[in-house]
C-alpha atoms as a PDB file:
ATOM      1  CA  UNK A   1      28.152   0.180  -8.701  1.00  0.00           C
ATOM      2  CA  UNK A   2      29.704   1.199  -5.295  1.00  0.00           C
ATOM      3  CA  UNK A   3      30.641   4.610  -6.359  1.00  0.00           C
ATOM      4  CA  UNK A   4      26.800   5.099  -7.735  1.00  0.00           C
ATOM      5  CA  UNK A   5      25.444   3.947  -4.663  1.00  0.00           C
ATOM      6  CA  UNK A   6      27.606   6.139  -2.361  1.00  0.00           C
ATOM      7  CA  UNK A   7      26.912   9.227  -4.307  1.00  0.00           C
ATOM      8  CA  UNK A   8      23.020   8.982  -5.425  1.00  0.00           C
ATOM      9  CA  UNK A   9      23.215   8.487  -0.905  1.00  0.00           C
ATOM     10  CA  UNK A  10      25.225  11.393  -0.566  1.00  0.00           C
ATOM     11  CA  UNK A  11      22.577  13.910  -2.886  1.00  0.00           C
ATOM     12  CA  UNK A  12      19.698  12.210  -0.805  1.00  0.00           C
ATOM     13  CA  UNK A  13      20.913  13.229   2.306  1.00  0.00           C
ATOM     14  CA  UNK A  14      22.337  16.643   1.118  1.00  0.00           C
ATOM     15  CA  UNK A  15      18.294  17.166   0.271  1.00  0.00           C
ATOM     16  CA  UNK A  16      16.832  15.527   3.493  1.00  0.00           C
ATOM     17  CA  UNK A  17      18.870  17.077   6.021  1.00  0.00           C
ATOM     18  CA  UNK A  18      18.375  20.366   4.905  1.00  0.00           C
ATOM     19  CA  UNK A  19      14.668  19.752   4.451  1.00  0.00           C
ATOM     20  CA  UNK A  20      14.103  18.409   8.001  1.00  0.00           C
ATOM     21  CA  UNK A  21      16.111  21.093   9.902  1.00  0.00           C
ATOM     22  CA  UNK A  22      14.325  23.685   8.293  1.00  0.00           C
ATOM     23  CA  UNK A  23      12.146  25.577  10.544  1.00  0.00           C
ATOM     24  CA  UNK A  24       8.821  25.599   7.719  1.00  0.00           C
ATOM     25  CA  UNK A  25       7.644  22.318   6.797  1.00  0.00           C
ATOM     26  CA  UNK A  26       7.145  23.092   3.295  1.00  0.00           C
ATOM     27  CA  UNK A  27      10.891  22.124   1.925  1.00  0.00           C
ATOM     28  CA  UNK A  28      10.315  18.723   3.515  1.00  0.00           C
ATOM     29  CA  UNK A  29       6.666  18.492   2.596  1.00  0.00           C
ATOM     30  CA  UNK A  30       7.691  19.606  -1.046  1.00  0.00           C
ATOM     31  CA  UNK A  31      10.740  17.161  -0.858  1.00  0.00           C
ATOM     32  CA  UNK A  32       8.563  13.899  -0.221  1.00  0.00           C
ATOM     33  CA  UNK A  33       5.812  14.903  -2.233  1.00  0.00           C
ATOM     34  CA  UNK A  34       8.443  14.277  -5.527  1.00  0.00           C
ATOM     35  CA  UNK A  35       9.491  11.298  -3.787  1.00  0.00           C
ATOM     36  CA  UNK A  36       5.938  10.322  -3.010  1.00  0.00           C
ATOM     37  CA  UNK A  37       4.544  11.092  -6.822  1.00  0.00           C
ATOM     38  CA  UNK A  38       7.456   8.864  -8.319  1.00  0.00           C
ATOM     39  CA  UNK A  39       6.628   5.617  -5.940  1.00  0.00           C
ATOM     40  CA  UNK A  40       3.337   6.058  -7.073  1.00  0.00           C
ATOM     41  CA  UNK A  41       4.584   5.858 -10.865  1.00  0.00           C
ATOM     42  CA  UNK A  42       6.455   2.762  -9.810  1.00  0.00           C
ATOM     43  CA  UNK A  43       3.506   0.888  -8.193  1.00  0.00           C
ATOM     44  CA  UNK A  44       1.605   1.343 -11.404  1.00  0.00           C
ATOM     45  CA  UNK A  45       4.433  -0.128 -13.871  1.00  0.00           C
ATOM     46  CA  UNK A  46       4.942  -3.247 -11.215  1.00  0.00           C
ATOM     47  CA  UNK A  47       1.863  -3.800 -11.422  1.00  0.00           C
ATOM     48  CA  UNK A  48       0.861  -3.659 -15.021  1.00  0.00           C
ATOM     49  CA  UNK A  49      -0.317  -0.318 -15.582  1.00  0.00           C
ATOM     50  CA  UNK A  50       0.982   0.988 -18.853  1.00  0.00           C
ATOM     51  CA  UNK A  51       3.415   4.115 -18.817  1.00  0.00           C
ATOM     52  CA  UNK A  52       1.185   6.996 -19.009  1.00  0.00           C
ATOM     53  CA  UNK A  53      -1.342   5.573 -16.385  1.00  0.00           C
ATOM     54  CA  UNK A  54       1.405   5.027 -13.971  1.00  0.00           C
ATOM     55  CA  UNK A  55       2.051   8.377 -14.495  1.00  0.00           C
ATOM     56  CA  UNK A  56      -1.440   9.509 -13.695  1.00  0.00           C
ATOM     57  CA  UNK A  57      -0.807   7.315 -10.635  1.00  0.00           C
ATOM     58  CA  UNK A  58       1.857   9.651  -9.302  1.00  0.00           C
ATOM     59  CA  UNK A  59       0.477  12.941 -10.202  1.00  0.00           C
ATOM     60  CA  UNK A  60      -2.729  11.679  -8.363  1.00  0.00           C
ATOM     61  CA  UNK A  61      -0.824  10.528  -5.279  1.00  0.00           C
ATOM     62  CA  UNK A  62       0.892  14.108  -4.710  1.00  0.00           C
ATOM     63  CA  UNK A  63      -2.087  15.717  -5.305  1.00  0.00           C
ATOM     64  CA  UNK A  64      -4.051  13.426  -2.633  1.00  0.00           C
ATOM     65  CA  UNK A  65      -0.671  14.040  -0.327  1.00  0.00           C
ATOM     66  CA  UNK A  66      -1.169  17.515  -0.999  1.00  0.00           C
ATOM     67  CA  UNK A  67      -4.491  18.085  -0.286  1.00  0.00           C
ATOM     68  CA  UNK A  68      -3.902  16.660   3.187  1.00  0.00           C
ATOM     69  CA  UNK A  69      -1.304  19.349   3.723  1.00  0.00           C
ATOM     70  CA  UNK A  70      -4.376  21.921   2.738  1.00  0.00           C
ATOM     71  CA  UNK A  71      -6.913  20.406   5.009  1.00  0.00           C
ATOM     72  CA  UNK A  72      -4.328  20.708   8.024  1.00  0.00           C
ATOM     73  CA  UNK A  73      -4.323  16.862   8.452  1.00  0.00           C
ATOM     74  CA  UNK A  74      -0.149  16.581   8.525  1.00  0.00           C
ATOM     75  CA  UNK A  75      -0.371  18.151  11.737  1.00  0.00           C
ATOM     76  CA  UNK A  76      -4.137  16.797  12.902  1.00  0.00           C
ATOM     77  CA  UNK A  77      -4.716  13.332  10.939  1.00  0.00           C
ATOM     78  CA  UNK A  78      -8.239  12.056  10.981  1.00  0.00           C
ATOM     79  CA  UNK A  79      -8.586   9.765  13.918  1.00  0.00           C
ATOM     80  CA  UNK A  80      -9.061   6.600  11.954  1.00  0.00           C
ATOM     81  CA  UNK A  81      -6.409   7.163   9.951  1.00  0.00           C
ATOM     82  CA  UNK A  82      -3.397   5.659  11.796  1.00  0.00           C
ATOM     83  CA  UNK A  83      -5.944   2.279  13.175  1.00  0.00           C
ATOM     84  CA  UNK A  84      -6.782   1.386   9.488  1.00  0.00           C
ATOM     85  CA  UNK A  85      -3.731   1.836   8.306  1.00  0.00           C
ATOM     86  CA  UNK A  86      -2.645  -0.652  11.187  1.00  0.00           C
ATOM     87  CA  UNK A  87      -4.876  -3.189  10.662  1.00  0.00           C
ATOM     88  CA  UNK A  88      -4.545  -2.988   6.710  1.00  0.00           C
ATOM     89  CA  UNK A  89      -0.725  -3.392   6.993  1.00  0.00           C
ATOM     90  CA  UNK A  90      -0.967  -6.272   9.715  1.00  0.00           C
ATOM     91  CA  UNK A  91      -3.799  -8.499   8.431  1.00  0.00           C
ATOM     92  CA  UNK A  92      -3.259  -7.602   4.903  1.00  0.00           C
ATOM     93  CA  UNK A  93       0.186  -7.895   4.757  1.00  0.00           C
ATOM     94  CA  UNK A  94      -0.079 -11.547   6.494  1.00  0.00           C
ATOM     95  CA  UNK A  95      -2.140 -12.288   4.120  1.00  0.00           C
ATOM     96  CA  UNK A  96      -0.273 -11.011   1.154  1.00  0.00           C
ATOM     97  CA  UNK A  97       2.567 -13.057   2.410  1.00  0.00           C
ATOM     98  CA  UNK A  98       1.047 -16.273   3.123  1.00  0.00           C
ATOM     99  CA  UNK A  99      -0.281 -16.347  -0.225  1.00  0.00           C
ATOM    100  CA  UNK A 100       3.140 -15.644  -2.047  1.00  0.00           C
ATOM    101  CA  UNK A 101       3.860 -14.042  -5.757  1.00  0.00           C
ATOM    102  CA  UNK A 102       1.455 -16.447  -7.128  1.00  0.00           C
ATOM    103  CA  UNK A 103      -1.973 -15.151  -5.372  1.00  0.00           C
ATOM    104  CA  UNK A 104      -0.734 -11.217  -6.054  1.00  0.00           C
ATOM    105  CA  UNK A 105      -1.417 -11.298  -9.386  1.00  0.00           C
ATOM    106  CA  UNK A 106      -4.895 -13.067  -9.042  1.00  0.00           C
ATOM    107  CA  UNK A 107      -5.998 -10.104  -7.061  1.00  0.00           C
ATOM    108  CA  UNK A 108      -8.233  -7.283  -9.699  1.00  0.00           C
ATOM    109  CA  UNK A 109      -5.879  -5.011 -11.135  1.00  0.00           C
ATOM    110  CA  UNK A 110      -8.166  -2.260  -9.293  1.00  0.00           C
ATOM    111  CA  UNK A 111      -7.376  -3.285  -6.138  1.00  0.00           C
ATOM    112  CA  UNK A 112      -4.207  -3.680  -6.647  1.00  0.00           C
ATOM    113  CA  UNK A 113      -3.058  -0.362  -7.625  1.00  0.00           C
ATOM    114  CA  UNK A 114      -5.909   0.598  -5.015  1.00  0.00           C
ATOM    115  CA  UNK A 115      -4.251  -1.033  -2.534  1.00  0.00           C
ATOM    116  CA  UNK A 116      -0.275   0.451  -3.061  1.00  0.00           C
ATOM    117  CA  UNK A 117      -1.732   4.171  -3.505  1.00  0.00           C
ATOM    118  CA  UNK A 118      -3.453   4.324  -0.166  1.00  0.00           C
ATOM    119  CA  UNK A 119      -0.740   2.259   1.713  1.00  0.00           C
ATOM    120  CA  UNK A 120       1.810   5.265   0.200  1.00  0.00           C
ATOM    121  CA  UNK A 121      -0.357   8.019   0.776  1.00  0.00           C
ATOM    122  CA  UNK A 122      -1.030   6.695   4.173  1.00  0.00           C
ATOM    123  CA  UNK A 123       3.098   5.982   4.931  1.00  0.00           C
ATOM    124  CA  UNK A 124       3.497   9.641   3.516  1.00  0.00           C
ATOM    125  CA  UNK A 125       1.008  11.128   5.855  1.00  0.00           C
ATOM    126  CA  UNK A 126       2.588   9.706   8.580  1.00  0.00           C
ATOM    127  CA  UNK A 127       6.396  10.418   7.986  1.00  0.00           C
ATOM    128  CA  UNK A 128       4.635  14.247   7.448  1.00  0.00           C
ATOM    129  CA  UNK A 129       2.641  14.484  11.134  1.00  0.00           C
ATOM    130  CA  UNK A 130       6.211  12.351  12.556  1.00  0.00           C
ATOM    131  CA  UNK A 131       8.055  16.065  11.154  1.00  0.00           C
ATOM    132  CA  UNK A 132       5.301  18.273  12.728  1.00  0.00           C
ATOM    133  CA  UNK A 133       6.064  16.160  16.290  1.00  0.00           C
ATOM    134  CA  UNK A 134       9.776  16.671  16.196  1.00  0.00           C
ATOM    135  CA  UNK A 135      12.957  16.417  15.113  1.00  0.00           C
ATOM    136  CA  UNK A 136      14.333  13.837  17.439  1.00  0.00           C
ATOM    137  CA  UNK A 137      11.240  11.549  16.975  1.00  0.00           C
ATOM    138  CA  UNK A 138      10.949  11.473  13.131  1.00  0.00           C
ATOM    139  CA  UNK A 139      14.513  10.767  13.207  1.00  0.00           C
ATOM    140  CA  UNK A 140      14.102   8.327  16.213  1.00  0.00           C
ATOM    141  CA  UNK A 141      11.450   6.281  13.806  1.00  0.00           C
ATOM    142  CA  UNK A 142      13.871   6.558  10.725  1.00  0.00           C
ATOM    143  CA  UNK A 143      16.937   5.150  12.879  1.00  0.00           C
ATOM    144  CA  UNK A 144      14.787   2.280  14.155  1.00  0.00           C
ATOM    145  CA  UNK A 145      13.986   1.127  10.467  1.00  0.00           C
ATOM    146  CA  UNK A 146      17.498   1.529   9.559  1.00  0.00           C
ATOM    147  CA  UNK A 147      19.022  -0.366  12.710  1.00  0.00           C
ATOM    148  CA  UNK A 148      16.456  -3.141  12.263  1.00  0.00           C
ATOM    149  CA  UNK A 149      18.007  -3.598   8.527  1.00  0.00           C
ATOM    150  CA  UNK A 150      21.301  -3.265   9.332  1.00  0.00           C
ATOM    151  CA  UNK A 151      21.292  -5.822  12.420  1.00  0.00           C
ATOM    152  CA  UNK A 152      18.633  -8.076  10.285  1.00  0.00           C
ATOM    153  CA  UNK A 153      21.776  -8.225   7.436  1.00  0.00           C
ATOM    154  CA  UNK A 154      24.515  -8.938   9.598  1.00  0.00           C
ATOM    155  CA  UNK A 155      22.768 -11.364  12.024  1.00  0.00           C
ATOM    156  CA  UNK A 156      20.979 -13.665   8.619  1.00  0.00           C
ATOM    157  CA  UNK A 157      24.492 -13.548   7.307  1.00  0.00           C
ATOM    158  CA  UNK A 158      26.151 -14.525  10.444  1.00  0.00           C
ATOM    159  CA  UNK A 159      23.340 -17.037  11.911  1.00  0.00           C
ATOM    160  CA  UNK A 160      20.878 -17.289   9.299  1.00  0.00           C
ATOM    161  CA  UNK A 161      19.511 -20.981   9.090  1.00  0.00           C
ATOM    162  CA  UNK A 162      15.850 -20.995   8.682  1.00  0.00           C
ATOM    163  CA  UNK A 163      14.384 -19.451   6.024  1.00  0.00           C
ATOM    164  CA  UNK A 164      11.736 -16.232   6.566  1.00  0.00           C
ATOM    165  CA  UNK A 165       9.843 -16.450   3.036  1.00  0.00           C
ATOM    166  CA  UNK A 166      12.048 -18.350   0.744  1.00  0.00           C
ATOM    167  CA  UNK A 167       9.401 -18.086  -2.024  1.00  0.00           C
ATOM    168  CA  UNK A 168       9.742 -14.257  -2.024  1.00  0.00           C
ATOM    169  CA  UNK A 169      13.180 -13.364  -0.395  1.00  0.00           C
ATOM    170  CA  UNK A 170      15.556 -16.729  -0.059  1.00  0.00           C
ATOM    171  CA  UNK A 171      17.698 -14.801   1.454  1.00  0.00           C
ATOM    172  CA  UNK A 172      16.065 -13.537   4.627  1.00  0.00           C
ATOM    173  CA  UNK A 173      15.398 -15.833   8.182  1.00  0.00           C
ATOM    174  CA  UNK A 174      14.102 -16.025  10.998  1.00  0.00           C
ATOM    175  CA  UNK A 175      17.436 -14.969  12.802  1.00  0.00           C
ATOM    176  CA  UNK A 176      17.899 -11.759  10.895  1.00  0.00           C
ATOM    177  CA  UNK A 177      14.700 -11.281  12.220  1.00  0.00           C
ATOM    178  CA  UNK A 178      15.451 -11.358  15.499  1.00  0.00           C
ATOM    179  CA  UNK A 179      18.821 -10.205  15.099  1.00  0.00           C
ATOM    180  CA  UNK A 180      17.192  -7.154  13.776  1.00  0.00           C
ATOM    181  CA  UNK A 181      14.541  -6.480  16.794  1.00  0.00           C
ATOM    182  CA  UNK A 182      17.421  -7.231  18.888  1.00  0.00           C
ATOM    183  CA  UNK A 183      19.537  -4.203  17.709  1.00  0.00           C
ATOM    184  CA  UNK A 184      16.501  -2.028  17.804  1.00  0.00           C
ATOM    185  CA  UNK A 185      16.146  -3.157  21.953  1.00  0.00           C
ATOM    186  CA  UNK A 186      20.144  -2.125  21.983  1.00  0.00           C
ATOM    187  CA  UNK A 187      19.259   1.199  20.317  1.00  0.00           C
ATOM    188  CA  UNK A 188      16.202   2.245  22.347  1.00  0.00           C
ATOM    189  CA  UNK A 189      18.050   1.701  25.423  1.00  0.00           C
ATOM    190  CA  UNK A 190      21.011   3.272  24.259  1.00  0.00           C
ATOM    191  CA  UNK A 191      18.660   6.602  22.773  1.00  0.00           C
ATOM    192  CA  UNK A 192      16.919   6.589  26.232  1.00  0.00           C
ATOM    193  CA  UNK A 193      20.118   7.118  27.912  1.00  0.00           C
ATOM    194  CA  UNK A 194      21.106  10.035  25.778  1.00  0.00           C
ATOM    195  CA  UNK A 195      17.652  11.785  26.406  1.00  0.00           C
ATOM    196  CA  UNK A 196      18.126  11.455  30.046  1.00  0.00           C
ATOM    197  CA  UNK A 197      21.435  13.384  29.029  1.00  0.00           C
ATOM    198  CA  UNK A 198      20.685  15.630  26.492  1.00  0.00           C
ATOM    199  CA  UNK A 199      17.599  17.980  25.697  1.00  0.00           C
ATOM    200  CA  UNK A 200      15.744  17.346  22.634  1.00  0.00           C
ATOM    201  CA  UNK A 201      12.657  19.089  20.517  1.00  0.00           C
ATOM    202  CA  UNK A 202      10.732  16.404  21.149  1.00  0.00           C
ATOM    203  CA  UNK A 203      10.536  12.574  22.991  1.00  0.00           C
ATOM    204  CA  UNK A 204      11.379   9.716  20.823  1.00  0.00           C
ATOM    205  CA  UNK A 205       9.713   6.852  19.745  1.00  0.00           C
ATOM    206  CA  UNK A 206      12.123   4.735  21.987  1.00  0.00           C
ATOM    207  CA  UNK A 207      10.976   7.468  25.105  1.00  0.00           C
ATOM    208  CA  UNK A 208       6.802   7.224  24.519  1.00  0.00           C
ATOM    209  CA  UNK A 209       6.684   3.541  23.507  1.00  0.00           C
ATOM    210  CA  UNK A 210       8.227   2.829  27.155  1.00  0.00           C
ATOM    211  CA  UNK A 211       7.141   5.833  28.970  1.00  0.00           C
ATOM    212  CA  UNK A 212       3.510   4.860  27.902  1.00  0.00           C
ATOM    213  CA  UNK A 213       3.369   0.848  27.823  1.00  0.00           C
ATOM    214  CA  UNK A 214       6.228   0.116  30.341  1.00  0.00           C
ATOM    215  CA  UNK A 215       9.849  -1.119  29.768  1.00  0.00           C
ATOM    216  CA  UNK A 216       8.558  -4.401  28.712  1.00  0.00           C
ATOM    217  CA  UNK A 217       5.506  -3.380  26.916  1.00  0.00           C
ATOM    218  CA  UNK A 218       7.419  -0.806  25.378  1.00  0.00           C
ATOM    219  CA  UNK A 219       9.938  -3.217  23.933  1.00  0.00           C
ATOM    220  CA  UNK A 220       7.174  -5.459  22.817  1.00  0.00           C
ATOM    221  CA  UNK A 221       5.970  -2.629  20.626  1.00  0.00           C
ATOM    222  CA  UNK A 222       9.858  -1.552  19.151  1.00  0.00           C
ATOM    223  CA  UNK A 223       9.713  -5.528  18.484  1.00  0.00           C
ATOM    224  CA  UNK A 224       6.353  -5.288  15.891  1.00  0.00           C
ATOM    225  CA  UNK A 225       7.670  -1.990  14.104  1.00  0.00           C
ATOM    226  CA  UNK A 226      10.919  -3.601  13.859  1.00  0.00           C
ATOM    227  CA  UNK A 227       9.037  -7.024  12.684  1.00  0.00           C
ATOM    228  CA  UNK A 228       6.537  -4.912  10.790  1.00  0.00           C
ATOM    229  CA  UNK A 229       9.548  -3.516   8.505  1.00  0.00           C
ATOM    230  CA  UNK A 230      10.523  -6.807   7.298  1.00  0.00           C
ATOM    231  CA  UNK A 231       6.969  -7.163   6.206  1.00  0.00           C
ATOM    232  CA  UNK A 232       7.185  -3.780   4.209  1.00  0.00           C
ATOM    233  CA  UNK A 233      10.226  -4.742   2.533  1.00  0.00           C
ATOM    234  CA  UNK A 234       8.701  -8.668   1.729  1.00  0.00           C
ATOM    235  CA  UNK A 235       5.761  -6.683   0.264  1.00  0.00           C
ATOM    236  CA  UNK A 236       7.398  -5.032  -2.201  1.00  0.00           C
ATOM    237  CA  UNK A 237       9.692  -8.070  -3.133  1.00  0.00           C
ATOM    238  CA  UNK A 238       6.554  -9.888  -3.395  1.00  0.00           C
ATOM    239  CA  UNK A 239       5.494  -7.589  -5.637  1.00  0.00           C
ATOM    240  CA  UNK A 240       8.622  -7.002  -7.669  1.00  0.00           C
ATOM    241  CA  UNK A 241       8.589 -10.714  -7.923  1.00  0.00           C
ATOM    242  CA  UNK A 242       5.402 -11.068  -9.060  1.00  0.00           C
ATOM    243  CA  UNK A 243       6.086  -8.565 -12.005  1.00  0.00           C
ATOM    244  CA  UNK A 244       9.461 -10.255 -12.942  1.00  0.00           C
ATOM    245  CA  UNK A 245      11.503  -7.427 -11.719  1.00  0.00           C
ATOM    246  CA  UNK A 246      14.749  -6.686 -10.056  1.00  0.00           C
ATOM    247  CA  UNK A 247      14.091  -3.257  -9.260  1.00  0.00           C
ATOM    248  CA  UNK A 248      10.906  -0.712  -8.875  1.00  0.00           C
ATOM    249  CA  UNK A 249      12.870   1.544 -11.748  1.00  0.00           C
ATOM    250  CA  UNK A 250      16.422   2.705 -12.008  1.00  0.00           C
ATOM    251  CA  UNK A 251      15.686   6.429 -10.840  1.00  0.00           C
ATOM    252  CA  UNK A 252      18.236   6.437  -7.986  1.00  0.00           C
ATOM    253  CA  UNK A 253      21.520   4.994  -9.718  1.00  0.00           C
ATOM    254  CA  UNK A 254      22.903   1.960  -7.998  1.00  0.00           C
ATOM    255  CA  UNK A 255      20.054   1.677  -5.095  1.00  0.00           C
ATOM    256  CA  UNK A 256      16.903   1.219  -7.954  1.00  0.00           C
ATOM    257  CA  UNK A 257      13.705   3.064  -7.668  1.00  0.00           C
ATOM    258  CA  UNK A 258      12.417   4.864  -5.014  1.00  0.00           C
ATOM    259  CA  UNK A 259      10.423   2.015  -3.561  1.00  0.00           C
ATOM    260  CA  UNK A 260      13.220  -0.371  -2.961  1.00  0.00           C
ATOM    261  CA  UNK A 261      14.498   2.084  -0.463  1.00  0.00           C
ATOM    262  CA  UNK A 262      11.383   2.787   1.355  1.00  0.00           C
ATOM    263  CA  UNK A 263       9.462  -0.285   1.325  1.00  0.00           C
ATOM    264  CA  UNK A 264      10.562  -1.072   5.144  1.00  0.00           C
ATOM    265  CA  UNK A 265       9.282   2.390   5.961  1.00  0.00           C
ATOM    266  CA  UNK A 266       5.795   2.523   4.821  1.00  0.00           C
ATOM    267  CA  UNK A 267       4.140  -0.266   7.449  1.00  0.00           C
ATOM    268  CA  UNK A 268       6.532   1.127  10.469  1.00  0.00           C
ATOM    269  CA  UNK A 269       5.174   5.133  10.156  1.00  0.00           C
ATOM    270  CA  UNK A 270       2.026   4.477  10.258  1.00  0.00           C
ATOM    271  CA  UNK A 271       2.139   1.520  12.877  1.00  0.00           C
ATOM    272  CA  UNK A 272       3.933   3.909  15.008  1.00  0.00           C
ATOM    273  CA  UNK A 273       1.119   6.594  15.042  1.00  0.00           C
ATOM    274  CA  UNK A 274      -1.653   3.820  15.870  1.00  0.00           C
ATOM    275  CA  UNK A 275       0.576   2.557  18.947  1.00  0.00           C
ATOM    276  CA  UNK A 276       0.930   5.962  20.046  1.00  0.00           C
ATOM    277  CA  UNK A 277      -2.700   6.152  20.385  1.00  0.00           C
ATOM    278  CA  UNK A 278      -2.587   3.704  23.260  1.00  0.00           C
END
């Protein structure tokens, strides 16, 4: 299981890197449109679509992804895009979690495959327009997500007493919650001091969130995308739970489907952009 993991990681990257230090955006566009297409397939079979719908589902969701590449929007977004995304993420995903795996399932089957599409295509749009910033910020907003997971592990294992969502994740708390904004502070502070060092392509999100709301406002906001990935990766347990499964599909051998490893990425993307806007 170890070895699978390590080397279905090792392809991944040997595709993203590449794709993001290319100087066109079409191998990365290209890259996450595949990667897009087959979350899109897996929202449809958690949620009860049969195979060949789910299917649809994907092909639809690249082709929506794709048409917002034609219409210029990966580099100009519409300027609602990034606020209703916000607010969908916060006050649905509250919602979604206060009501547990039971109400899920309640919900029309329309709206729920409604629902997953546009919070992907939206997550997708944003990781896009993150590329067309920079370099150093799209990878500033990946390492965030990443630290927040990493520190959220180790700090629930260490000091984890009350539970987060026991219904949906027993195993996450409260203190891997805040162990987890807490190493996102350490990083922002410790990416600040290398940008004051080194040049970059572009600012991070470490550099605008406190450039533009102040140190403290600025760490208030790192604190909600670093909060708002938990919810992400509830969401999709939620909804894994709700279905009865382990994983969102066994394409990437010993890590599941493609949703289990991006599920803390689609609320934080988008969130970022809308923050940026203040």
């Amino acid at each position: 299981m170890l070895a699978q993991r390590i080397v279905t990681a090792v392809i991944l990257l040997a595709l993203l890197i590449p794709a993001l230090l290319a100087s066109q955006s079409w191998p990365f566009n290209l890259l996450t449109l595949l990667l897009i297409g087959a979350a899109g397939w897996e929202w449809g079979r958690l949620n009860q679509a049969s195979e060949a719908l789910s299917v649809v589902f994907g092909v639809l969701l690249a082709l929506g992804c794709a048409a917002a590449v034609l219409a210029g929007w990966s580099n100009q977004p519409p300027a609602l895009a990034w606020p209703l995304a916000a607010l969908m993420w916060v006050g649905g995903g509250a919602w979604a979690l206060r009501g547990g795996p039971t109400l899920w399932p309640r919900l029309p089957q329309a709206v729920r495959w409604a629902l997953g599409l546009l919070a992907l295509w939206a997550a997708w749009l944003a990781i896009n327009h993150a590329r067309s910033i920079g370099l150093n910020f799209i990878l500033s907003v990946f390492c965030l997500v990443w630290v927040a997971d990493i520190a959220a592990y180790f700090g629930g294992r260490r000091f984890g007493r009350r539970k987060l969502a026991p219904s949906i994740s027993p195993g996450k708390s409260w203190e891997g919650v805040y162990s987890g904004m807490l190493g996102v502070f350490l990083l922002a502070l410790a990416w600040r001091a290398m940008e004051a060092r080194v040049a970059t392509d572009s600012p991070s999100v470490f550099g605008q969130m406190i450039d533009q709301l102040g140190l403290l406002g600025g760490l208030a906001a790192l604190g909600l995308l670093a909060g708002m990935s938990v919810v992400g990766d509830l969401v999709e347990s939620l909804v894994k739970r709700a279905a009865g499964a382990k994983d969102s599909s066994r394409l990437l051998p010993g890590h599941g489907g493609v949703l289990d490893r991006v599920d803390a990425l689609l609320p934080v993307f988008p969130l970022t952009m809308a923050l940026l806007l203040l």
